[in-house]
C-alpha atoms as a PDB file:
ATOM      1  CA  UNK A   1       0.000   0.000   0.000  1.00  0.00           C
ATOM      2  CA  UNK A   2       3.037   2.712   0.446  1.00  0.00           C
ATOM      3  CA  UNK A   3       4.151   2.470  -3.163  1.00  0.00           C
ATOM      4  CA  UNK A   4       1.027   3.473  -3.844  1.00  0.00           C
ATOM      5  CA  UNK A   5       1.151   6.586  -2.328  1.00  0.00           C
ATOM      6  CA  UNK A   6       0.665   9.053  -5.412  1.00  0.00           C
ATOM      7  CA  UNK A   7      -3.143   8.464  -5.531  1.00  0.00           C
ATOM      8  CA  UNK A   8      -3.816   9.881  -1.903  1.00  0.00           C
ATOM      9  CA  UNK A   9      -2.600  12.924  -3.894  1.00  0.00           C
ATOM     10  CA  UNK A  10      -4.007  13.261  -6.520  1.00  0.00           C
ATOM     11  CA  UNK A  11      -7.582  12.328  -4.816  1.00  0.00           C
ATOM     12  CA  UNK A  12      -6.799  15.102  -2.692  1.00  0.00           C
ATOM     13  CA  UNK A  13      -5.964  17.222  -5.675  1.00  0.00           C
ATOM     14  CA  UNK A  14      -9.412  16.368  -7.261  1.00  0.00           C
ATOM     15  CA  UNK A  15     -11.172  16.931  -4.165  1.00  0.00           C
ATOM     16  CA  UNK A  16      -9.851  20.626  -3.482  1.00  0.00           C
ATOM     17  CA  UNK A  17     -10.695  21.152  -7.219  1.00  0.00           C
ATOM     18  CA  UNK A  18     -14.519  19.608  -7.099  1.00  0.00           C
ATOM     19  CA  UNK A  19     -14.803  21.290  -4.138  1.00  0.00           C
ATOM     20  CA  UNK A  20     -13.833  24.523  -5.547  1.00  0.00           C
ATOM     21  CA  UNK A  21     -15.776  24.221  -8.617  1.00  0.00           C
ATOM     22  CA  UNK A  22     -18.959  23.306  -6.593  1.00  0.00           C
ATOM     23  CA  UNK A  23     -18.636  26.231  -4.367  1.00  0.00           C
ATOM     24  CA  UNK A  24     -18.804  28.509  -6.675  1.00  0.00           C
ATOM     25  CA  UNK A  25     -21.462  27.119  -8.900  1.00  0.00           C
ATOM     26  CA  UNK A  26     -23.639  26.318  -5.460  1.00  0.00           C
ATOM     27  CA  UNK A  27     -25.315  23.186  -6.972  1.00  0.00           C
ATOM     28  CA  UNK A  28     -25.381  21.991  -3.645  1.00  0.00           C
ATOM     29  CA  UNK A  29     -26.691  24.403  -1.013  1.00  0.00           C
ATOM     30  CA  UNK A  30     -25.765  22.341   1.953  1.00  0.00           C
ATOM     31  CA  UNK A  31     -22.190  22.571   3.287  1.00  0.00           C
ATOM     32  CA  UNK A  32     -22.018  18.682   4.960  1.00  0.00           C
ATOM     33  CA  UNK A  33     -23.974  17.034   1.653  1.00  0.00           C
ATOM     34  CA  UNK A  34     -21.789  19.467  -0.441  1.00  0.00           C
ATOM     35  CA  UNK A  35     -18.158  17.989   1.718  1.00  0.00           C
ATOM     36  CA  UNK A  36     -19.394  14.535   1.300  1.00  0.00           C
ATOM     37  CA  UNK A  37     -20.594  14.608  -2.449  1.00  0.00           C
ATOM     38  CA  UNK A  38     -16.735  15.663  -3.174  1.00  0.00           C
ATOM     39  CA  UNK A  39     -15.010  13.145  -0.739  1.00  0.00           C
ATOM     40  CA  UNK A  40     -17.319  10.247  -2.248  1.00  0.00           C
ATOM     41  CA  UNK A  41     -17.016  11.433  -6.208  1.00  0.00           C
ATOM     42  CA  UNK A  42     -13.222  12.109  -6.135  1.00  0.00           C
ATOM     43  CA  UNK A  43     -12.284   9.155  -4.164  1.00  0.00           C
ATOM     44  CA  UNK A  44     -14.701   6.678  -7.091  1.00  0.00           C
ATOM     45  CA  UNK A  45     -13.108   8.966  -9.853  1.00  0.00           C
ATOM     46  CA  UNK A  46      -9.131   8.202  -8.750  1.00  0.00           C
ATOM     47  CA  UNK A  47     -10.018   5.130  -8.194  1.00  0.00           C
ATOM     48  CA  UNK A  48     -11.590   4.054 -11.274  1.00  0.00           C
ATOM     49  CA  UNK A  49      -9.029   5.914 -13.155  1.00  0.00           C
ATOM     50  CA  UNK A  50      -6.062   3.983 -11.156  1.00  0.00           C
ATOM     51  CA  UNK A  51      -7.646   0.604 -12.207  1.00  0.00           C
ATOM     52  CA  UNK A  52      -8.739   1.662 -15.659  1.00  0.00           C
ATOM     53  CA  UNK A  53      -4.670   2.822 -16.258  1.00  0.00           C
ATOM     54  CA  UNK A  54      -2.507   0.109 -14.232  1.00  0.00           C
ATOM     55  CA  UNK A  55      -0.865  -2.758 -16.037  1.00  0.00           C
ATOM     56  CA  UNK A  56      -2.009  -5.115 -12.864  1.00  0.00           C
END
């Protein structure tokens, strides 16, 4: 699991940038259903995208 260290990043990455993006559009009004919508779609998104792109 530690050599696979560069995805934490870039799910954080995508995360600060969904987050910004949806805070300035305001799609979703609430701040918790807002925080969660982000954690939950960039986490499935760098995931998918990891298993979709390594040679495993």
């Amino acid at each position: 699991m530690s050599e696979h260290w560069y995805i934490y990043i870039a799910i954080a990455a995508v995360a600060y940038l969904l987050s910004w993006v949806l805070d300035k559009t305001k799609i979703i009004k609430s701040k918790p259903l807002r925080i969660l919508s982000v954690l939950l779609i960039s986490t499935l998104l760098c995931y998918l995208t990891y298993d979709l792109l390594s040679p495993e």
